[in-house]
Structures are given as structure tokens and as C-alpha cells.
C-alpha atoms as a PDB file:
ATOM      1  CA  UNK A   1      70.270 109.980  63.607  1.00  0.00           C
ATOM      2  CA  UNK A   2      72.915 108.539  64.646  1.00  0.00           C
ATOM      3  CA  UNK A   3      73.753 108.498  69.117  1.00  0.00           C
ATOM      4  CA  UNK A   4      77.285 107.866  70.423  1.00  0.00           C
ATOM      5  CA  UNK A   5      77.795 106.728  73.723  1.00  0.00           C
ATOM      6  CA  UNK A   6      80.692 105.751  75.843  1.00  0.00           C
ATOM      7  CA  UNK A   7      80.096 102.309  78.439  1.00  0.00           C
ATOM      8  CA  UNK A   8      79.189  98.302  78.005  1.00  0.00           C
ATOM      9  CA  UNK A   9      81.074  95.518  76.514  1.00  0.00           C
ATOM     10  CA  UNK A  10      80.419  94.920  72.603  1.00  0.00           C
ATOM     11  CA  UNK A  11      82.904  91.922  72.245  1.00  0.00           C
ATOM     12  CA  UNK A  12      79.677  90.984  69.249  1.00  0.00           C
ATOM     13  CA  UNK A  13      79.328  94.162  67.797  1.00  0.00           C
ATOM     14  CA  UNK A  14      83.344  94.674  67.197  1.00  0.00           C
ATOM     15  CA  UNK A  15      83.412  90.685  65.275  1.00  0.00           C
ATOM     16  CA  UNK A  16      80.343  91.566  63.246  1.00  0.00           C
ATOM     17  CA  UNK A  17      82.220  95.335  61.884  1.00  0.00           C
ATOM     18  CA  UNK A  18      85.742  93.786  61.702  1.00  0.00           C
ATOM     19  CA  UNK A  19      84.044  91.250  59.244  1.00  0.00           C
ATOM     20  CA  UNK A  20      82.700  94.028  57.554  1.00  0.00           C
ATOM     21  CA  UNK A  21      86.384  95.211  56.072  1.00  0.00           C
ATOM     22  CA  UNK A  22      88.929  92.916  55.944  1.00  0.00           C
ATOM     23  CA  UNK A  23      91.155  94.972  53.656  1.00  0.00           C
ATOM     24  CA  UNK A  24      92.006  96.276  57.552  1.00  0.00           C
ATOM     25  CA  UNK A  25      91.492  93.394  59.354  1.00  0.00           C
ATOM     26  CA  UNK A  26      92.077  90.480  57.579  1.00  0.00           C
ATOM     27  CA  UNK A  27      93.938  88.570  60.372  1.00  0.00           C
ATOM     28  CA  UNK A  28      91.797  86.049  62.389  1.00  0.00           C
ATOM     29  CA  UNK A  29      93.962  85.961  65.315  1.00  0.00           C
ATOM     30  CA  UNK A  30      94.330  89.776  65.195  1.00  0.00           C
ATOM     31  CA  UNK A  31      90.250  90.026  65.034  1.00  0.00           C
ATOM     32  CA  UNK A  32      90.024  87.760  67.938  1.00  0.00           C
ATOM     33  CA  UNK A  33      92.371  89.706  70.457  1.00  0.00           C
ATOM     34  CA  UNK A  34      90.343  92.821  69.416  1.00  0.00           C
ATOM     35  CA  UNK A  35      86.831  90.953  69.952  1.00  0.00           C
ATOM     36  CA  UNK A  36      88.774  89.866  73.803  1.00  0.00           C
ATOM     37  CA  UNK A  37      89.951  93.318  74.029  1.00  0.00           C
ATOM     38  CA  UNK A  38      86.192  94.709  73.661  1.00  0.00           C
ATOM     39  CA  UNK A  39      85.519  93.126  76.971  1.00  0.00           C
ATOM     40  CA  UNK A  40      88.409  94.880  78.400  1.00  0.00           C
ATOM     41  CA  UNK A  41      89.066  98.306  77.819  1.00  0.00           C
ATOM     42  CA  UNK A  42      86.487 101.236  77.506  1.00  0.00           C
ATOM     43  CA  UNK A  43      83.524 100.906  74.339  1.00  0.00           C
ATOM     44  CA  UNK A  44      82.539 103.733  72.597  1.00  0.00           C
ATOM     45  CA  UNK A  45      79.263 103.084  69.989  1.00  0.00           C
ATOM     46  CA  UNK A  46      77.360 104.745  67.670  1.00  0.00           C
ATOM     47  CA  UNK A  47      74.180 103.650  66.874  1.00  0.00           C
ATOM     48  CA  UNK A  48      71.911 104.282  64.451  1.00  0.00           C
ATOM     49  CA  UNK A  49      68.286 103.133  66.418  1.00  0.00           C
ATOM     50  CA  UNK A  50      69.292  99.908  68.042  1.00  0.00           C
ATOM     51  CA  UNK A  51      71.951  98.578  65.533  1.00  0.00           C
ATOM     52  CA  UNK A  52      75.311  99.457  66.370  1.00  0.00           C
ATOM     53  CA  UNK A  53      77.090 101.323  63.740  1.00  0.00           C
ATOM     54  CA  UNK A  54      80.662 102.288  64.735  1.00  0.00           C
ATOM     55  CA  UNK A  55      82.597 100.931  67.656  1.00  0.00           C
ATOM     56  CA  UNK A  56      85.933 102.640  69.560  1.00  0.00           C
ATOM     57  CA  UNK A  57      88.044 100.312  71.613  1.00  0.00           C
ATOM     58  CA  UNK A  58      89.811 103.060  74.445  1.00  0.00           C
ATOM     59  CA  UNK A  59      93.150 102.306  76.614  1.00  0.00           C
ATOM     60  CA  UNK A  60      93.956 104.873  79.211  1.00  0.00           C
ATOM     61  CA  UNK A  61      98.083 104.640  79.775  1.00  0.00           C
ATOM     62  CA  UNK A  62      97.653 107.249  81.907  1.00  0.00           C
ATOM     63  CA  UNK A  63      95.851 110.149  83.039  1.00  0.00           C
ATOM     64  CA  UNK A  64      97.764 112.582  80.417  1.00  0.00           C
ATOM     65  CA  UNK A  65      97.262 109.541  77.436  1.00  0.00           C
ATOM     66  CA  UNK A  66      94.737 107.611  76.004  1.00  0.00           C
ATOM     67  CA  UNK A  67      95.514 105.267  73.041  1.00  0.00           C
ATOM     68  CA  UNK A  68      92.932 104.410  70.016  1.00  0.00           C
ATOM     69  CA  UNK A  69      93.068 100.532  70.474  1.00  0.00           C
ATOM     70  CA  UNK A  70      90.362  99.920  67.504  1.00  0.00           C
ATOM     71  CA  UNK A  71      88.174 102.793  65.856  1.00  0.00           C
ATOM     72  CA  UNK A  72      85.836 100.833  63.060  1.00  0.00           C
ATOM     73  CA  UNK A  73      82.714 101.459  61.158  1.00  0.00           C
ATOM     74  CA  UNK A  74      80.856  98.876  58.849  1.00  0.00           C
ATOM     75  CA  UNK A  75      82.430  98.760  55.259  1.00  0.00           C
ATOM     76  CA  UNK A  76      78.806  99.991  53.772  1.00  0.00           C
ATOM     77  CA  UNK A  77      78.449 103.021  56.507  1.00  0.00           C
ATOM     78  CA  UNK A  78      81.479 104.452  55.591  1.00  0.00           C
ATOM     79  CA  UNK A  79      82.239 108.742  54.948  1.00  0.00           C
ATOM     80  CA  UNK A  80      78.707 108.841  56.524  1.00  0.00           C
ATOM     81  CA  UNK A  81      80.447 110.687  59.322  1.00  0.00           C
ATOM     82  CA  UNK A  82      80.130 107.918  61.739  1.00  0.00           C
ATOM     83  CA  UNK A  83      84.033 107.802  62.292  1.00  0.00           C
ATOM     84  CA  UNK A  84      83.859 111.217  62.902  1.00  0.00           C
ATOM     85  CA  UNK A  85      81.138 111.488  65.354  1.00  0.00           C
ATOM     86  CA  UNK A  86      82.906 108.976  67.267  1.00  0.00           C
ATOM     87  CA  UNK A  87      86.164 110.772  67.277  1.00  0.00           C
ATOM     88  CA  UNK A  88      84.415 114.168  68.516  1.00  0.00           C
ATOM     89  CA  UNK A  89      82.418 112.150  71.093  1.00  0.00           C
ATOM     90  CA  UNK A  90      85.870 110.382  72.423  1.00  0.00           C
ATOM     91  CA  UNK A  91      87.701 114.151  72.269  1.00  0.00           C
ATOM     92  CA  UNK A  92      85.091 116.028  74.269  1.00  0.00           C
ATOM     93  CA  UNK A  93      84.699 113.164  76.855  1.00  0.00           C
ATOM     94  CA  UNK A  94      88.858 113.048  77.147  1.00  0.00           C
ATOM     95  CA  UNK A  95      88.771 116.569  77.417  1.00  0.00           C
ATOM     96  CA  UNK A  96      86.500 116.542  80.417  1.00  0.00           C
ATOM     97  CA  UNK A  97      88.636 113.908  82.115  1.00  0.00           C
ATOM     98  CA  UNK A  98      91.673 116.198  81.378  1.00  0.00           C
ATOM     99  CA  UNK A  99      93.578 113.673  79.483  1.00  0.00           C
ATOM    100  CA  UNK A 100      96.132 116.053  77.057  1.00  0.00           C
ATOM    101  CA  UNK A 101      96.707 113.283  74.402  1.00  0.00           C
ATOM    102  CA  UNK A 102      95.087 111.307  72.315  1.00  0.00           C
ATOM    103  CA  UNK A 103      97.160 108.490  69.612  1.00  0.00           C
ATOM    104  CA  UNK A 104      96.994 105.415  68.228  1.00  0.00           C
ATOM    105  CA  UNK A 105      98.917 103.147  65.591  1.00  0.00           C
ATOM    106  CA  UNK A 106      98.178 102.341  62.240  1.00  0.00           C
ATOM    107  CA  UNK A 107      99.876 100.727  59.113  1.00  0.00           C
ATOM    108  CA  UNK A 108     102.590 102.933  58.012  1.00  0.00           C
ATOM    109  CA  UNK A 109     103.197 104.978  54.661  1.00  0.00           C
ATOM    110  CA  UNK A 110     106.306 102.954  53.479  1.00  0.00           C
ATOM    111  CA  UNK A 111     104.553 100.546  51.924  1.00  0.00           C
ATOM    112  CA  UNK A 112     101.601 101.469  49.284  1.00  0.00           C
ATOM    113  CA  UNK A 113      98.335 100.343  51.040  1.00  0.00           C
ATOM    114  CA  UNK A 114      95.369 102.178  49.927  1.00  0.00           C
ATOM    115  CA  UNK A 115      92.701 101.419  52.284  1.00  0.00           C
ATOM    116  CA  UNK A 116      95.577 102.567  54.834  1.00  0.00           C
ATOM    117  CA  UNK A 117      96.411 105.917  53.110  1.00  0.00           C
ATOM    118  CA  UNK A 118      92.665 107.053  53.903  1.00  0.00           C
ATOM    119  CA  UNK A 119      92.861 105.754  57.197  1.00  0.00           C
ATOM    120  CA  UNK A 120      96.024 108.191  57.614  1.00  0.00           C
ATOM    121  CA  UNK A 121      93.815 110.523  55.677  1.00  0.00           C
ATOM    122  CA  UNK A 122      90.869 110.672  57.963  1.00  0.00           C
ATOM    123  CA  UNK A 123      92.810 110.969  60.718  1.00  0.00           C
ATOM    124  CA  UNK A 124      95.208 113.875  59.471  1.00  0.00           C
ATOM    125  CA  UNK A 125      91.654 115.762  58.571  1.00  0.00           C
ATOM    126  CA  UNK A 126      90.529 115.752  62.211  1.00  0.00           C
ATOM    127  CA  UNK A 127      94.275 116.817  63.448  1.00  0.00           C
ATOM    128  CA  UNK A 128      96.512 114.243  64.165  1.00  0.00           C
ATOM    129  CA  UNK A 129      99.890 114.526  63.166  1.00  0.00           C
ATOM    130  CA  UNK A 130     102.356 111.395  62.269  1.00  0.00           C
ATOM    131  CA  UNK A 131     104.942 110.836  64.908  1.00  0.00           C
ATOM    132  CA  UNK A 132     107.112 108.225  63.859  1.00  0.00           C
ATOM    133  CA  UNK A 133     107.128 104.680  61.736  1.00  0.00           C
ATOM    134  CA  UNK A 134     108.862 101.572  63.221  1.00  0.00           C
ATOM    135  CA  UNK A 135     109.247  98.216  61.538  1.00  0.00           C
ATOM    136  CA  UNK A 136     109.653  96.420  65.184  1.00  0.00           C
ATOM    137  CA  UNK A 137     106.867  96.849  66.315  1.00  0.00           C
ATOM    138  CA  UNK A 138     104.734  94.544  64.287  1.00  0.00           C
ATOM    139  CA  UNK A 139     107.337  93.478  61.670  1.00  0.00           C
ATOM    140  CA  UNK A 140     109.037  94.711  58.339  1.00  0.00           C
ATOM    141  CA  UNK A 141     106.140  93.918  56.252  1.00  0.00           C
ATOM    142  CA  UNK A 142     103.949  96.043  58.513  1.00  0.00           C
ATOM    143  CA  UNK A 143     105.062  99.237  59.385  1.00  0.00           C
ATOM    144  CA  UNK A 144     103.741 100.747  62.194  1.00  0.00           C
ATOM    145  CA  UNK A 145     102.709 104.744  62.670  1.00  0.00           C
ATOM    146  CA  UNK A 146     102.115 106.119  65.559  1.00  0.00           C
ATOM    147  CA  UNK A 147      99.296 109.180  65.190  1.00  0.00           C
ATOM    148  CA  UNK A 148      98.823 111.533  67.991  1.00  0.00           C
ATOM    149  CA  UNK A 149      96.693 114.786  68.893  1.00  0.00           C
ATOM    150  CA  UNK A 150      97.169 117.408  71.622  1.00  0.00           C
ATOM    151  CA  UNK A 151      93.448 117.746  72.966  1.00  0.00           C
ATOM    152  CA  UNK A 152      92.684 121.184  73.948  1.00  0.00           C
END
């Protein structure tokens, strides 16, 4: 059974997943500022028992917005639903606070990248919508998408 909860500081838990799947996160320096960021912004985990399974990385722009820093799941516990708890878990508690928006960035569909098209996947089957792709944000050879949702 597998228990989400929002709260704590997993800089451990994000390093172990993000080693996990590097055909997303295959930078070292990129891995590190998201291990740093862990310690930062607001953790949301699933566990299954007492092993961590699935981590979200949170930052509130404002009260209306909330950003999906990181959102990852072990390579081996993936379309177990995991993801997807997490997202319902980070909806209803966003929700609650009255934030209106949820989004986050992701490598864009200009350039063929197949772990990337079912990241865009799972995240157009729980209702985000593609906003807009920019090559300055990260560079040319990484297009950036920006995802959002209008929470309930």
C-alpha cells in the first residue's frame, strides 16, 4: 500500500531515485541542485512501508501558483501509479490551500526524446495542457515546456 505524505527534507531519498533513471537526469550538476533543492522547498513522498518510493520537490511562487520543481519515481516502480498518487495527493492539498494553478517544465516536443514524450504523456492524462516551448530557457538543445493545470 503505498502512503503519500507532504513534510521533511529527503535531500537522500531524491539522489538515490534520480540515480534510478538517468535517461531524465543524466546531468550530475543538475542532480546535485535538485538533491540541495530537497532541503529547500516543500517534499512530498510516497512510501511503500518505510522505503520511499516517489518523491515531489514543491515551489510556491505565490499563493495563486505552485510550480512542480522535481516529480520522480524509481525506474523499476514505474506505471505502478505511484506518480499518480503523488499528483492527486499534491492537487487535493493545493486545493485546500486555495492555490488555482499548478505547472512545471519539462523537455520539449521539438526534439524526439522518448522517455520525454511519456513524461508529456502522463502528465496530459491527468490534465495538464502545454503552454508554450522556449529554447532560452535552458538552451537550443533542450527545449523547455511549460505544463500547467487549473485546480478546481
Amino acid at each position: 500500500m503505498i502512503a503519500v505524505t507532504t513534510g521533511g527534507n529527503h535531500p537522500a531519498a531524491v539522489r538515490s531515485i534520480l540515480d534510478t533513471i538517468p535517461d531524465w537526469f543524466g546531468l550530475p550538476e543538475s542532480n546535485e541542485d535538485y538533491v540541495a533543492k530537497a532541503d529547500l522547498l516543500r517534499n512530498v513522498v510516497a512510501r511503500d512501508g518505510d522505503e520511499i518510493v516517489g518523491i515531489c520537490l514543491l515551489l510556491d511562487h505565490n499563493p495563486q501558483s505552485v510550480e512542480i520543481d522535481l516529480l520522480a519515481v524509481p525506474h523499476h516502480r514505474h506505471r505502478q501509479g505511484i506518480g499518480s498518487a503523488i499528483l492527486e495527493h499534491v492537487e487535493r492539498d493545493l486545493q485546500e490551500r486555495g492555490v488555482r494553478l499548478l505547472h512545471l517544465k519539462t523537455f520539449g516536443p521539438s526534439i524526439h526524446n522518448e522517455p520525454y514524450a511519456r513524461t508529456r504523456a502522463f502528465y496530459a492524462a491527468h490534465g495538464f495542457l502545454p503552454m508554450e516551448e522556449r529554447v532560452d530557457i535552458w538552451d537550443a538543445d533542450n527545449p523547455c515546456l511549460f505544463l500547467v493545470k487549473l485546480l478546481a
